[in-house]
PDB file of N, CA and C in Angstrom:
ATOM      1  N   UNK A   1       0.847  -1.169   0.000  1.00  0.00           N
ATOM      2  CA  UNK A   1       0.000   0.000   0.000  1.00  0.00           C
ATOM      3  C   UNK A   1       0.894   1.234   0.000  1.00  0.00           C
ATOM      4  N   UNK A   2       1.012   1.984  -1.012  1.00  0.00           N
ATOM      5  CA  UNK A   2       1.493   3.411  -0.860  1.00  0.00           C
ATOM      6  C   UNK A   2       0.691   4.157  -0.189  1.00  0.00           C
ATOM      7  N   UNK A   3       1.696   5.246   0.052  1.00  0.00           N
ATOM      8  CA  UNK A   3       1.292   6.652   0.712  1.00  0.00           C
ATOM      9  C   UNK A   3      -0.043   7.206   0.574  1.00  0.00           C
ATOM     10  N   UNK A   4       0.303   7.631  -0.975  1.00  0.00           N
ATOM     11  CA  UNK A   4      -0.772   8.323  -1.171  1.00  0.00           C
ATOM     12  C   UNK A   4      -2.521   7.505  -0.813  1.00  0.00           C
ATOM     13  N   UNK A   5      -2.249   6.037  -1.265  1.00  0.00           N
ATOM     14  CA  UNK A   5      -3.667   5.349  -1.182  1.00  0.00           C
ATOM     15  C   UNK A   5      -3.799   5.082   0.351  1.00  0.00           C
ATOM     16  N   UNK A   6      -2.990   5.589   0.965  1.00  0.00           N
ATOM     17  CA  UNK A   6      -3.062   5.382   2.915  1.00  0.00           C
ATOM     18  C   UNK A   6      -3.950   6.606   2.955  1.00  0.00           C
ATOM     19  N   UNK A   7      -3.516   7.748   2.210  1.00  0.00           N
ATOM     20  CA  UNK A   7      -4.597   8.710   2.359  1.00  0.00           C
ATOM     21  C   UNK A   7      -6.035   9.134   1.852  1.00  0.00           C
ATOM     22  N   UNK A   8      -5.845   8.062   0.965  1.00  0.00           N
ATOM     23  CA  UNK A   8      -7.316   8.051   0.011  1.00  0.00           C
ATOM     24  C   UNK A   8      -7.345   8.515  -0.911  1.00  0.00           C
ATOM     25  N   UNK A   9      -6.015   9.329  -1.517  1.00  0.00           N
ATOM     26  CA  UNK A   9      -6.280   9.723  -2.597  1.00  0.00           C
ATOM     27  C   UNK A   9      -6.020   7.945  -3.758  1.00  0.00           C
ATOM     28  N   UNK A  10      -6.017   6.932  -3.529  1.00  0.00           N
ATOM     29  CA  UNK A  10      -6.466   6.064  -4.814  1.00  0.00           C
ATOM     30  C   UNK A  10      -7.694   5.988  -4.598  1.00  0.00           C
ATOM     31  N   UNK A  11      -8.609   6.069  -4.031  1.00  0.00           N
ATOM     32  CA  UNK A  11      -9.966   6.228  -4.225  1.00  0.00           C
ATOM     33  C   UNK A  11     -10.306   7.082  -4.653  1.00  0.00           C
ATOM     34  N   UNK A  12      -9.946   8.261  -4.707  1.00  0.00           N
ATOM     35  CA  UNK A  12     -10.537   9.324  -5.777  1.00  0.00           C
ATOM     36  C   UNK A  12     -10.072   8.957  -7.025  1.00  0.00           C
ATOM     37  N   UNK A  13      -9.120   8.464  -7.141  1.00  0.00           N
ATOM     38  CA  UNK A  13      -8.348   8.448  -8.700  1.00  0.00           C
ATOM     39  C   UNK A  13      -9.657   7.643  -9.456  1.00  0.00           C
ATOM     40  N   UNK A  14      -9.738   6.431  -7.988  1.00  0.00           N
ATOM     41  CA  UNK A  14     -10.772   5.587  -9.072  1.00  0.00           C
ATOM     42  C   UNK A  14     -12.087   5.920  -9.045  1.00  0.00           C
ATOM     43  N   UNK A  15     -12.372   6.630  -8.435  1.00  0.00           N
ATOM     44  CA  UNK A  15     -13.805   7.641  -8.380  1.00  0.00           C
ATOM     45  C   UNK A  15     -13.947   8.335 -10.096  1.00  0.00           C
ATOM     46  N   UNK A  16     -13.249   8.884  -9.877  1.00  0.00           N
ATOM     47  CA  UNK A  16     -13.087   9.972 -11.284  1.00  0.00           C
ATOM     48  C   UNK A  16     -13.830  11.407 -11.097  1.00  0.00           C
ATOM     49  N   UNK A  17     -14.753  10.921 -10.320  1.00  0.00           N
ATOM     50  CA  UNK A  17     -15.279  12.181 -10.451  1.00  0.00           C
ATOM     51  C   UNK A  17     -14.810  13.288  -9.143  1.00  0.00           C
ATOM     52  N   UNK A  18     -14.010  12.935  -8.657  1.00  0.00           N
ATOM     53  CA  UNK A  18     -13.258  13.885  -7.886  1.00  0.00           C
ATOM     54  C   UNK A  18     -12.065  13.836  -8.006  1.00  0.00           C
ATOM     55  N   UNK A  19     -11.507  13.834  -9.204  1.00  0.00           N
ATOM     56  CA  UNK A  19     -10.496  14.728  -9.854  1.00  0.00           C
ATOM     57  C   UNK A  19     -10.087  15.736 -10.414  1.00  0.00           C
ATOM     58  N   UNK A  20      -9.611  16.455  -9.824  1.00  0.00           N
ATOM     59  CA  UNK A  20      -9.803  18.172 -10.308  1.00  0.00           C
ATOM     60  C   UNK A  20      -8.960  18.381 -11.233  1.00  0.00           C
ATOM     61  N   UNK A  21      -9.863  18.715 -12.594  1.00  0.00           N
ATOM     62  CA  UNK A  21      -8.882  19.634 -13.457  1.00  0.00           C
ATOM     63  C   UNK A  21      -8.463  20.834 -13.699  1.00  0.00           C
ATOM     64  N   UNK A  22      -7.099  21.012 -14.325  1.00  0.00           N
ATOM     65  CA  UNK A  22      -6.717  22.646 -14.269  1.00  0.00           C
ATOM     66  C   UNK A  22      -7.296  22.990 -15.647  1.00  0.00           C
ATOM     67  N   UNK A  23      -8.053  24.255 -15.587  1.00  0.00           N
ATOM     68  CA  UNK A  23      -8.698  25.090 -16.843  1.00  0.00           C
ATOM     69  C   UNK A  23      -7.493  25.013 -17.871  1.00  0.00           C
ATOM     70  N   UNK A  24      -7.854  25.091 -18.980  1.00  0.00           N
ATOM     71  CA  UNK A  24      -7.498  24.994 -20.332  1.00  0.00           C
ATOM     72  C   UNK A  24      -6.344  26.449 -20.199  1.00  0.00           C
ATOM     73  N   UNK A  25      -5.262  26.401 -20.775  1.00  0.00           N
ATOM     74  CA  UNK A  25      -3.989  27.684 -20.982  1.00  0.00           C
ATOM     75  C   UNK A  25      -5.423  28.460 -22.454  1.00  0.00           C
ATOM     76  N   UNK A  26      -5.545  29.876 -22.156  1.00  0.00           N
ATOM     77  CA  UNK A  26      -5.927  30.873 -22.930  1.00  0.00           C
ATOM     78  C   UNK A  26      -4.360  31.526 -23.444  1.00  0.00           C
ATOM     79  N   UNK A  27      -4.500  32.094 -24.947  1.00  0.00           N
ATOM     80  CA  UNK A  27      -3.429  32.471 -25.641  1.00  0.00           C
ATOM     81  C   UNK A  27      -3.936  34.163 -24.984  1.00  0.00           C
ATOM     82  N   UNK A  28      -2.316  34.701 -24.139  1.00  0.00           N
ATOM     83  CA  UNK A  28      -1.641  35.679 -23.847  1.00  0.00           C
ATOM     84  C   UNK A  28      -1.476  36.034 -24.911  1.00  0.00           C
ATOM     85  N   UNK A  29      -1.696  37.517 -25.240  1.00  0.00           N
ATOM     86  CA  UNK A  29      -1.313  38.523 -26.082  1.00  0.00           C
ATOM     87  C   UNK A  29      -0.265  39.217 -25.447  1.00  0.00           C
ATOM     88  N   UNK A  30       0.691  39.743 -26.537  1.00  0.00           N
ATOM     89  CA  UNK A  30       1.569  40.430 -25.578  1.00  0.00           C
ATOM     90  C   UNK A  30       1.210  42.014 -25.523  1.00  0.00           C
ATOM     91  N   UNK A  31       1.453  42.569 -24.074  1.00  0.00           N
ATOM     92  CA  UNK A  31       1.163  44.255 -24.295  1.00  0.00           C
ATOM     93  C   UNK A  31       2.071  45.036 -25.187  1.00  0.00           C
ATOM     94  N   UNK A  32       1.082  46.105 -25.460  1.00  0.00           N
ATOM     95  CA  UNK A  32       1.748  47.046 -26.303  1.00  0.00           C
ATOM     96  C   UNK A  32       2.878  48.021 -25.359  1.00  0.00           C
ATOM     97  N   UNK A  33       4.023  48.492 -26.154  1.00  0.00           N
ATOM     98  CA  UNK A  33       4.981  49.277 -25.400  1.00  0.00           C
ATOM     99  C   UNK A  33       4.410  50.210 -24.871  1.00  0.00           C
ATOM    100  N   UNK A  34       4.746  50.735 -23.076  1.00  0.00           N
ATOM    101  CA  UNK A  34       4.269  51.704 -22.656  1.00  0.00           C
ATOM    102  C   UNK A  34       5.641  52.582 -22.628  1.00  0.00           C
ATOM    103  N   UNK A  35       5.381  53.997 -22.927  1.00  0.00           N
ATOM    104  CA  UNK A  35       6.792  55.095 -23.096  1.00  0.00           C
ATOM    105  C   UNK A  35       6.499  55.623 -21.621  1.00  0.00           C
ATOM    106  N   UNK A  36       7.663  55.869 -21.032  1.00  0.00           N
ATOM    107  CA  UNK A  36       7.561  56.042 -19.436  1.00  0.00           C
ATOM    108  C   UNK A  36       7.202  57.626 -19.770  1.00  0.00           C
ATOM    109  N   UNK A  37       6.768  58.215 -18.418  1.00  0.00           N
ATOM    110  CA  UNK A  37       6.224  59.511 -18.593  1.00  0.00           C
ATOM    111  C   UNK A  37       7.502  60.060 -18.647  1.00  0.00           C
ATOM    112  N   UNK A  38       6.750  61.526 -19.150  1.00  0.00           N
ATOM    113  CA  UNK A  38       7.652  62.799 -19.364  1.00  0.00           C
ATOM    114  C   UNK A  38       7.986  63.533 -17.967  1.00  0.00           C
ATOM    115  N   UNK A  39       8.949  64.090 -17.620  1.00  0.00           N
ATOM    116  CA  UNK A  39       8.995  64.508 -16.134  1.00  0.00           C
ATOM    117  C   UNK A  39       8.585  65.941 -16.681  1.00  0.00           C
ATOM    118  N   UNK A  40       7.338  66.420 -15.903  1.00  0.00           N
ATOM    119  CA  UNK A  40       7.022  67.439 -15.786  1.00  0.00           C
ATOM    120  C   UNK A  40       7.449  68.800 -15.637  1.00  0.00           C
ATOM    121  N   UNK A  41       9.008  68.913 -14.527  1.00  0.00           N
ATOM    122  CA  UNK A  41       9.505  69.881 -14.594  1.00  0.00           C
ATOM    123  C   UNK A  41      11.095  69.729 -14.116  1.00  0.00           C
ATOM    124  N   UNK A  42      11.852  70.672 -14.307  1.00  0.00           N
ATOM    125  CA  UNK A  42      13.443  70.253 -13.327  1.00  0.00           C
ATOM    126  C   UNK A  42      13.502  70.273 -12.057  1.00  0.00           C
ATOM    127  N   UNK A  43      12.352  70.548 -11.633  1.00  0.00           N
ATOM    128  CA  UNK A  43      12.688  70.446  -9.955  1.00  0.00           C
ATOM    129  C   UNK A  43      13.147  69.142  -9.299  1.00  0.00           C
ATOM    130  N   UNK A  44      13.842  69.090  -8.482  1.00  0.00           N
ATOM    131  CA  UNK A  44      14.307  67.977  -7.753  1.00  0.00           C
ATOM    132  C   UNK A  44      14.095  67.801  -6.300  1.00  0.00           C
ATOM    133  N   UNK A  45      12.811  69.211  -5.958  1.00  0.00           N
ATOM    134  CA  UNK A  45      12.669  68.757  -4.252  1.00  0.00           C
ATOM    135  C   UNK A  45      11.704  69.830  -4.218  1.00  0.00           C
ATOM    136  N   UNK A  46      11.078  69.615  -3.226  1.00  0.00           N
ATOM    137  CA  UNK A  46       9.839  70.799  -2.901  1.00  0.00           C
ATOM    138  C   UNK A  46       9.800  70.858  -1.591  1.00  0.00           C
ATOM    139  N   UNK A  47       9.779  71.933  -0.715  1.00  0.00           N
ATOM    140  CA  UNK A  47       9.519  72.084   0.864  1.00  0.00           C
ATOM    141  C   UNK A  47       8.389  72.901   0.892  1.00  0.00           C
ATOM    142  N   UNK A  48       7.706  72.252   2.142  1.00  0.00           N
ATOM    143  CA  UNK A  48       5.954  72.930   2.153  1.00  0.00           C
ATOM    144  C   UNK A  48       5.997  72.422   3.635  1.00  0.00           C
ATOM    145  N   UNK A  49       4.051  72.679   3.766  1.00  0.00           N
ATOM    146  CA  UNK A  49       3.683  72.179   5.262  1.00  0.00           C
ATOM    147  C   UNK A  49       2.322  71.587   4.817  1.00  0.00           C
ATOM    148  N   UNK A  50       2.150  69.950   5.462  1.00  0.00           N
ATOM    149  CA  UNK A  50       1.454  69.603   5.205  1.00  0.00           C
ATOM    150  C   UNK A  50      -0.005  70.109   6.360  1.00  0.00           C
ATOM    151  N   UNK A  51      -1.226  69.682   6.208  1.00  0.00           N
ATOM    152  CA  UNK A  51      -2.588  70.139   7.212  1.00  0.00           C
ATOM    153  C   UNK A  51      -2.212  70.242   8.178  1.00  0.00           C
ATOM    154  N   UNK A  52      -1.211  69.142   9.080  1.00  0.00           N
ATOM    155  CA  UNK A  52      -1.005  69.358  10.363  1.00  0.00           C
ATOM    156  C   UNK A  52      -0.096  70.366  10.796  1.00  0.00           C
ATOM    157  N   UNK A  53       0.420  70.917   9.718  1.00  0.00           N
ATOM    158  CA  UNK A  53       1.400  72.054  10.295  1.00  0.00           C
ATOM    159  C   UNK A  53       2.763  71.469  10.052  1.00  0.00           C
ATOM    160  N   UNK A  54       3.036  70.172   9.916  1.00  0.00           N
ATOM    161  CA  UNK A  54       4.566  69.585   9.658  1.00  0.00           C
ATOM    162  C   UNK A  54       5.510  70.021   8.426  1.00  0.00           C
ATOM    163  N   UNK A  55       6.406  70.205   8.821  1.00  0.00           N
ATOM    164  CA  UNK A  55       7.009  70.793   7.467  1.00  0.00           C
ATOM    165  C   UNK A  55       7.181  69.165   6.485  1.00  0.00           C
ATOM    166  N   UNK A  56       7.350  69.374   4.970  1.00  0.00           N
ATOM    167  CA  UNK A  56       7.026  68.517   4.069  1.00  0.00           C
ATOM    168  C   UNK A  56       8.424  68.803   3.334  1.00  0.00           C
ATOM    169  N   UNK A  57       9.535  67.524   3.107  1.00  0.00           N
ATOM    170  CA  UNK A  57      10.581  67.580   1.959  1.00  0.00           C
ATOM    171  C   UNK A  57       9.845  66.690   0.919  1.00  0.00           C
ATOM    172  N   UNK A  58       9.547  67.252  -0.189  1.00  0.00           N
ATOM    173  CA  UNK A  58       9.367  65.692  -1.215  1.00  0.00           C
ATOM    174  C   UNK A  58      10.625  66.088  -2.396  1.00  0.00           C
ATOM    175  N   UNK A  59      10.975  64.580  -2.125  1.00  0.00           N
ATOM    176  CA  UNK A  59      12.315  64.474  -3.418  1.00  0.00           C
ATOM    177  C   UNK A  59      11.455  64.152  -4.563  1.00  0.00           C
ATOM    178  N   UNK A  60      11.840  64.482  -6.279  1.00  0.00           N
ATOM    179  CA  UNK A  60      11.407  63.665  -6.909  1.00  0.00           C
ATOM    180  C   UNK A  60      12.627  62.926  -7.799  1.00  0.00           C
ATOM    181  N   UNK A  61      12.051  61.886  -8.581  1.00  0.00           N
ATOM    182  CA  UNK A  61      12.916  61.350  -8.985  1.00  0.00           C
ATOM    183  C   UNK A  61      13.577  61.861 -10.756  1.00  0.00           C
ATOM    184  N   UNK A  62      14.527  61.664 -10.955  1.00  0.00           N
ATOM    185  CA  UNK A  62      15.084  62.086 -12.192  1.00  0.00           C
ATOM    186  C   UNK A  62      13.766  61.986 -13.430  1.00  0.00           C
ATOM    187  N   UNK A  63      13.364  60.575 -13.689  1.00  0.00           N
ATOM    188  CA  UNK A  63      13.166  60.051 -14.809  1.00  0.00           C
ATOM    189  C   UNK A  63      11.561  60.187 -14.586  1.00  0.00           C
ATOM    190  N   UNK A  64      10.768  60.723 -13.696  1.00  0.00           N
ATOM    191  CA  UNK A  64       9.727  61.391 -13.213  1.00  0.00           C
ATOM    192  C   UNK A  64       8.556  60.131 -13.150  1.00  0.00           C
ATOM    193  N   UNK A  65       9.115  58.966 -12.509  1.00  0.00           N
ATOM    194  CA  UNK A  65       8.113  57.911 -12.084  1.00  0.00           C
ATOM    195  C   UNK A  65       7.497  57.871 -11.268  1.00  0.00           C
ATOM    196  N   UNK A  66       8.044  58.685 -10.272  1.00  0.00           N
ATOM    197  CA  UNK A  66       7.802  58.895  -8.621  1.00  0.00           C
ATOM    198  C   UNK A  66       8.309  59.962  -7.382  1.00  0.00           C
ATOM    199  N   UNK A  67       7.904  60.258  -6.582  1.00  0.00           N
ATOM    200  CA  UNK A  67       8.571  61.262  -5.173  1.00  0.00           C
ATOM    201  C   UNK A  67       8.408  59.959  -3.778  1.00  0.00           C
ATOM    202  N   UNK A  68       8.954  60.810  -3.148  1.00  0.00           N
ATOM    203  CA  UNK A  68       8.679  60.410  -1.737  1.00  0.00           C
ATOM    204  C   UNK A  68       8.661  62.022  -1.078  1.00  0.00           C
ATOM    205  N   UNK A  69       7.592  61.739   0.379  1.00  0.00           N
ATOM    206  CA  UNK A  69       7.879  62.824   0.784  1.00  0.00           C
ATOM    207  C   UNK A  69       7.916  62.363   2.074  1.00  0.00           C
ATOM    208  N   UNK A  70       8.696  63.543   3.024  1.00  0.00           N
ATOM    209  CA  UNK A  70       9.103  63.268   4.309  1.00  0.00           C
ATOM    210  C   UNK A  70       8.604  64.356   4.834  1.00  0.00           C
ATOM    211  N   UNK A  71       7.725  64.067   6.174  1.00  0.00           N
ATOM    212  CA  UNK A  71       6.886  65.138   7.214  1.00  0.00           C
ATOM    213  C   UNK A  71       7.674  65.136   8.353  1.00  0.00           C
ATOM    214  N   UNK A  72       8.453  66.115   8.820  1.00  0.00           N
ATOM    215  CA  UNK A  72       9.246  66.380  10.127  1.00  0.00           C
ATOM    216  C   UNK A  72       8.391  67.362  10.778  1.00  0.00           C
ATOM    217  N   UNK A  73       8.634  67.466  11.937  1.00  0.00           N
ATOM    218  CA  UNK A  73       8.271  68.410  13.443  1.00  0.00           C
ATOM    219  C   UNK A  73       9.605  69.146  13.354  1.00  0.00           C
ATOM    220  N   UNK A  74       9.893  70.403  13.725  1.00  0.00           N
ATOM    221  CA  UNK A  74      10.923  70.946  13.900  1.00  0.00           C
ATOM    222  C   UNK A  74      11.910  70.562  14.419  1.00  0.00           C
ATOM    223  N   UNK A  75      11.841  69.492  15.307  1.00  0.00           N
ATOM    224  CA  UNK A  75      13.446  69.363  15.704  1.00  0.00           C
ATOM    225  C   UNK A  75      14.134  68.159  14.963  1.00  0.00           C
ATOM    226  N   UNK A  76      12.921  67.694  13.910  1.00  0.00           N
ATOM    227  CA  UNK A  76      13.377  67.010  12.875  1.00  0.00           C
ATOM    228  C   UNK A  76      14.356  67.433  11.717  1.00  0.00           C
ATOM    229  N   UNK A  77      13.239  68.560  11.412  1.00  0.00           N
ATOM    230  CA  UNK A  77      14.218  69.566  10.297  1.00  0.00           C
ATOM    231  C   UNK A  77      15.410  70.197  11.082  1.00  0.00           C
ATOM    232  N   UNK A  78      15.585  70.543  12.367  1.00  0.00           N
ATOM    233  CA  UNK A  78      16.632  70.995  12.944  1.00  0.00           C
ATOM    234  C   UNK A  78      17.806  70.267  12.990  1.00  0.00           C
ATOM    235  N   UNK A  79      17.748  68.832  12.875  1.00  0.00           N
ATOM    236  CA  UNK A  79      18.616  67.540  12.749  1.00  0.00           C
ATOM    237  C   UNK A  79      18.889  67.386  11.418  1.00  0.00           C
ATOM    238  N   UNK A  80      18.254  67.309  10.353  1.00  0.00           N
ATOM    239  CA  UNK A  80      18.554  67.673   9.266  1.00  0.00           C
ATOM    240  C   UNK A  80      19.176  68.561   8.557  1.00  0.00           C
ATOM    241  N   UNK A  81      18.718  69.614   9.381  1.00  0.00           N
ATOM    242  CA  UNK A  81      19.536  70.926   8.510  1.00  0.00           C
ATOM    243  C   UNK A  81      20.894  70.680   9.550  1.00  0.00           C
ATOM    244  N   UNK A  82      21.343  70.134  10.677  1.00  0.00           N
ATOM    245  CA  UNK A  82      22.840  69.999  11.061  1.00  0.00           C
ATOM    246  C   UNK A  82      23.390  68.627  10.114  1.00  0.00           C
ATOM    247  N   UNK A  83      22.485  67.968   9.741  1.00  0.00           N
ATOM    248  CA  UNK A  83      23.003  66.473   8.835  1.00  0.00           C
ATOM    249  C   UNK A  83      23.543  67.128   7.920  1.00  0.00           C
ATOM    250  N   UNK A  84      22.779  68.021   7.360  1.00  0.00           N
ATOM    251  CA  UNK A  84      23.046  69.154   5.709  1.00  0.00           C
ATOM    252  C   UNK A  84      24.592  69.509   6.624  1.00  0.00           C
ATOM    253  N   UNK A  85      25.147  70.884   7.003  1.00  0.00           N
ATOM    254  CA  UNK A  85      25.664  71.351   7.371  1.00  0.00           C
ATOM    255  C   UNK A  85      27.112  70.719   7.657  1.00  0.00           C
ATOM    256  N   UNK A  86      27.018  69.241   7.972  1.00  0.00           N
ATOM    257  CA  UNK A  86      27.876  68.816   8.425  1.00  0.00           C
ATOM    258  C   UNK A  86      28.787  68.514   6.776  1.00  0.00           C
ATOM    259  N   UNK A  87      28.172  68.491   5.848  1.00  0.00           N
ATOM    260  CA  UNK A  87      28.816  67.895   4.746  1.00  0.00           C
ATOM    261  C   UNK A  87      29.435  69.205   4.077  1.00  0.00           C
ATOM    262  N   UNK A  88      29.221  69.990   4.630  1.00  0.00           N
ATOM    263  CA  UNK A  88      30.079  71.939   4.366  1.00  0.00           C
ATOM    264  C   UNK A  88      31.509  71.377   4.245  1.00  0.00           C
ATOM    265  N   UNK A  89      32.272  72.162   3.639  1.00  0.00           N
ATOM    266  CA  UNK A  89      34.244  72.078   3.803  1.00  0.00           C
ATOM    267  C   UNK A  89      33.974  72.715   5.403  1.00  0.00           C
ATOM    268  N   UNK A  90      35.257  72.594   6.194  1.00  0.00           N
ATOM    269  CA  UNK A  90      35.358  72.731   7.151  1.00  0.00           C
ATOM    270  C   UNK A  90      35.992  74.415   7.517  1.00  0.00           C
ATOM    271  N   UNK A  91      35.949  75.394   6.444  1.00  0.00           N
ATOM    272  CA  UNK A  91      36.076  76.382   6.458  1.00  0.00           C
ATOM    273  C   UNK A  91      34.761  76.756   7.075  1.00  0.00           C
ATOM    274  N   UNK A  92      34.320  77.427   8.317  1.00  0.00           N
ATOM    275  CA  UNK A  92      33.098  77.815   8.944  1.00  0.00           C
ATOM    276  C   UNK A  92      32.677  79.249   8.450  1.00  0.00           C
ATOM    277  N   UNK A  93      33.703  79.531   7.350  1.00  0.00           N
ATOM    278  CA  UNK A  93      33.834  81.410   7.345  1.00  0.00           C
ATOM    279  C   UNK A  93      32.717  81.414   6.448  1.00  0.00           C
ATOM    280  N   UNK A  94      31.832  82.730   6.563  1.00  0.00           N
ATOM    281  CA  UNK A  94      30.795  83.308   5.771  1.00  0.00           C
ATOM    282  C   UNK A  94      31.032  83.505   4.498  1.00  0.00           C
ATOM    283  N   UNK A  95      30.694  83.213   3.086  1.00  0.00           N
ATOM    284  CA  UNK A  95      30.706  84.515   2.304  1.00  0.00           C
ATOM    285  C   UNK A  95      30.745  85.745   2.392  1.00  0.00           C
ATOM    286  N   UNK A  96      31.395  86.447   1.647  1.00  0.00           N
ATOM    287  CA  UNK A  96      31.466  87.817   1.824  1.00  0.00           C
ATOM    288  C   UNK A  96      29.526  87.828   1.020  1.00  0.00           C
ATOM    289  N   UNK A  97      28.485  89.121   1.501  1.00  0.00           N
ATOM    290  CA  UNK A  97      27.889  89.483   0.445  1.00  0.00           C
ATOM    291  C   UNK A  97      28.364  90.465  -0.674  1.00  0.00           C
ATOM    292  N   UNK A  98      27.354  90.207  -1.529  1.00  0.00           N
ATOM    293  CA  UNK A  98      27.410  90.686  -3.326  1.00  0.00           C
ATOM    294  C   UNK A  98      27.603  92.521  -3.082  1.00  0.00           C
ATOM    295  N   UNK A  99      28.573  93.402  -3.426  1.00  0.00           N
ATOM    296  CA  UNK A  99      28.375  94.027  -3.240  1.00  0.00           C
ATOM    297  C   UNK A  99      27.164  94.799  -4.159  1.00  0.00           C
ATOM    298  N   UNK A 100      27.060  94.307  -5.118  1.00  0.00           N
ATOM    299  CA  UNK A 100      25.795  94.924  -6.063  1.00  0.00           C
ATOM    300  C   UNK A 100      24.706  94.905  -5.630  1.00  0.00           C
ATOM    301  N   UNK A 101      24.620  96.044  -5.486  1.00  0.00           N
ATOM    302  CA  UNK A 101      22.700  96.681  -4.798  1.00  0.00           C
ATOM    303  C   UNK A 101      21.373  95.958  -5.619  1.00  0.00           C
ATOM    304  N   UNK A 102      21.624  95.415  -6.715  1.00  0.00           N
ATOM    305  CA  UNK A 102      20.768  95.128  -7.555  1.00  0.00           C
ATOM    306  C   UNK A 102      20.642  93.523  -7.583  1.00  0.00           C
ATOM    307  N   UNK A 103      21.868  92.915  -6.869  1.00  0.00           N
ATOM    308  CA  UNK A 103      21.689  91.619  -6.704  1.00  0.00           C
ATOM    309  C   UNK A 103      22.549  90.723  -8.048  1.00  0.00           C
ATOM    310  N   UNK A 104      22.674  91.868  -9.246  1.00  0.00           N
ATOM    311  CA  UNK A 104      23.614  90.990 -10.246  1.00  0.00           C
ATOM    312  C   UNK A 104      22.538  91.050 -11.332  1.00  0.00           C
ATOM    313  N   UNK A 105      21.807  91.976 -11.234  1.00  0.00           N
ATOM    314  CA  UNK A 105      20.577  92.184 -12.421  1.00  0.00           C
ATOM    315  C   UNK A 105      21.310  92.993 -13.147  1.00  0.00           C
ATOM    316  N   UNK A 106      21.589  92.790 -14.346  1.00  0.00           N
ATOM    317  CA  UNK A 106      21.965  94.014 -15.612  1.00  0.00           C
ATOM    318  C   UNK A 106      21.275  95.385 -15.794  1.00  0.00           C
ATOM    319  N   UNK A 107      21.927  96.689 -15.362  1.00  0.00           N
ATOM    320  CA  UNK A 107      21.065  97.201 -15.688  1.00  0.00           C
ATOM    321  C   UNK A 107      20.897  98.342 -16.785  1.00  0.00           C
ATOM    322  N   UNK A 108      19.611  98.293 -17.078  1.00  0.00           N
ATOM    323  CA  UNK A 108      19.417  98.954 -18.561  1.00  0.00           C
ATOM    324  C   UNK A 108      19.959 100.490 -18.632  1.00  0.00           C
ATOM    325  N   UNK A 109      21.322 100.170 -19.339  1.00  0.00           N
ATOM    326  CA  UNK A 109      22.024 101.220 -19.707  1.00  0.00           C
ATOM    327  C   UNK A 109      21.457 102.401 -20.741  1.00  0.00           C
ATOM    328  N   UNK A 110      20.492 101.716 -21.479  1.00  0.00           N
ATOM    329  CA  UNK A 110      20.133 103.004 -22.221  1.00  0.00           C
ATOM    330  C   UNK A 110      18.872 103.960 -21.816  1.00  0.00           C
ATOM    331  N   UNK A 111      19.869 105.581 -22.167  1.00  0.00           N
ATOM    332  CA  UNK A 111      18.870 106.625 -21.432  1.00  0.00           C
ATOM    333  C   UNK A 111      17.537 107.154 -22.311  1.00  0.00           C
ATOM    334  N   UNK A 112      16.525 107.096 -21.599  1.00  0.00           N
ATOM    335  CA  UNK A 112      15.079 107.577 -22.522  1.00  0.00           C
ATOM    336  C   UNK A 112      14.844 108.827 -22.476  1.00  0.00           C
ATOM    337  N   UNK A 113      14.625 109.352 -23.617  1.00  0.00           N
ATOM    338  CA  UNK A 113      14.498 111.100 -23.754  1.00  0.00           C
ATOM    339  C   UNK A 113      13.248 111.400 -23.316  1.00  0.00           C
ATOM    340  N   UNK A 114      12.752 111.756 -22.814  1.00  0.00           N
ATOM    341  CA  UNK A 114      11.878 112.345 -22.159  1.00  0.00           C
ATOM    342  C   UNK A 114      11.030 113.791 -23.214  1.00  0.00           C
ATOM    343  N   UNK A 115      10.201 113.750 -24.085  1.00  0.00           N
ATOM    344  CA  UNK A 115       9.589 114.626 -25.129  1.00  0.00           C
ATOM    345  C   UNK A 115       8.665 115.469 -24.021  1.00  0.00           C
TER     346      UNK A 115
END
C-alpha cells in the first residue's frame, strides 16, 4: 500500500469524479509598449507644510516615475539641517555678500528722452 492510497487519494483516482482539473492555458497577447512619462519639470525637491502644520521635503525622482515625501516636526528639520551642514568644507567662514545693490541684475544702460 502506498502513501498516497493510505490517504485516500487512490480512491478518488478511481472515483473519477473527484479529480480536479486545471482550466485549459488561454493564448496571452503580448502588451503594447508603454513610453515612461515625461517629467514634468526640473525640480528635484519641494519644501511645504502639510494640514497638520509639519514641514514637508518631497524628493522627486530624475526620470519622473515617482517622489517620496518626508513630514518632520521641527526638531526634525533641525537635525537635518545639522546632517546638511555637516557635509560643508570645514572652512566655517561666511561669504562675503554681493556688493551689487541690484543683486547681479543688468542694468538697462540706455537713457530715454523724455519729449
Amino acid at each position: 500500500m502506498s502513501f498516497l492510497s493510505f490517504l485516500g487519494f487512490g480512491k478518488m483516482v478511481e472515483d473519477g469524479a473527484k479529480v480536479l482539473e486545471f482550466p485549459k492555458s488561454k493564448t496571452i497577447y503580448p502588451m503594447p509598449p508603454v513610453d515612461p512619462p515625461k517629467p514634468k519639470s526640473k525640480e528635484h525637491y519641494r519644501v511645504g507644510f502639510d494640514d497638520q502644520g509639519m514641514t514637508t521635503l518631497t524628493l522627486m525622482s530624475n526620470d519622473g516615475w515617482g517622489s517620496i515625501t518626508l513630514s518632520m516636526n521641527r526638531s526634525a528639520c533641525e537635525q537635518l539641517i545639522r546632517m546638511l551642514r555637516s557635509t560643508y568644507d570645514i572652512d566655517d567662514s561666511e561669504p562675503e555678500p554681493p556688493t551689487d545693490p541690484d543683486g547681479g541684475i543688468p542694468l538697462n544702460t540706455e537713457e530715454k528722452k523724455i519729449a
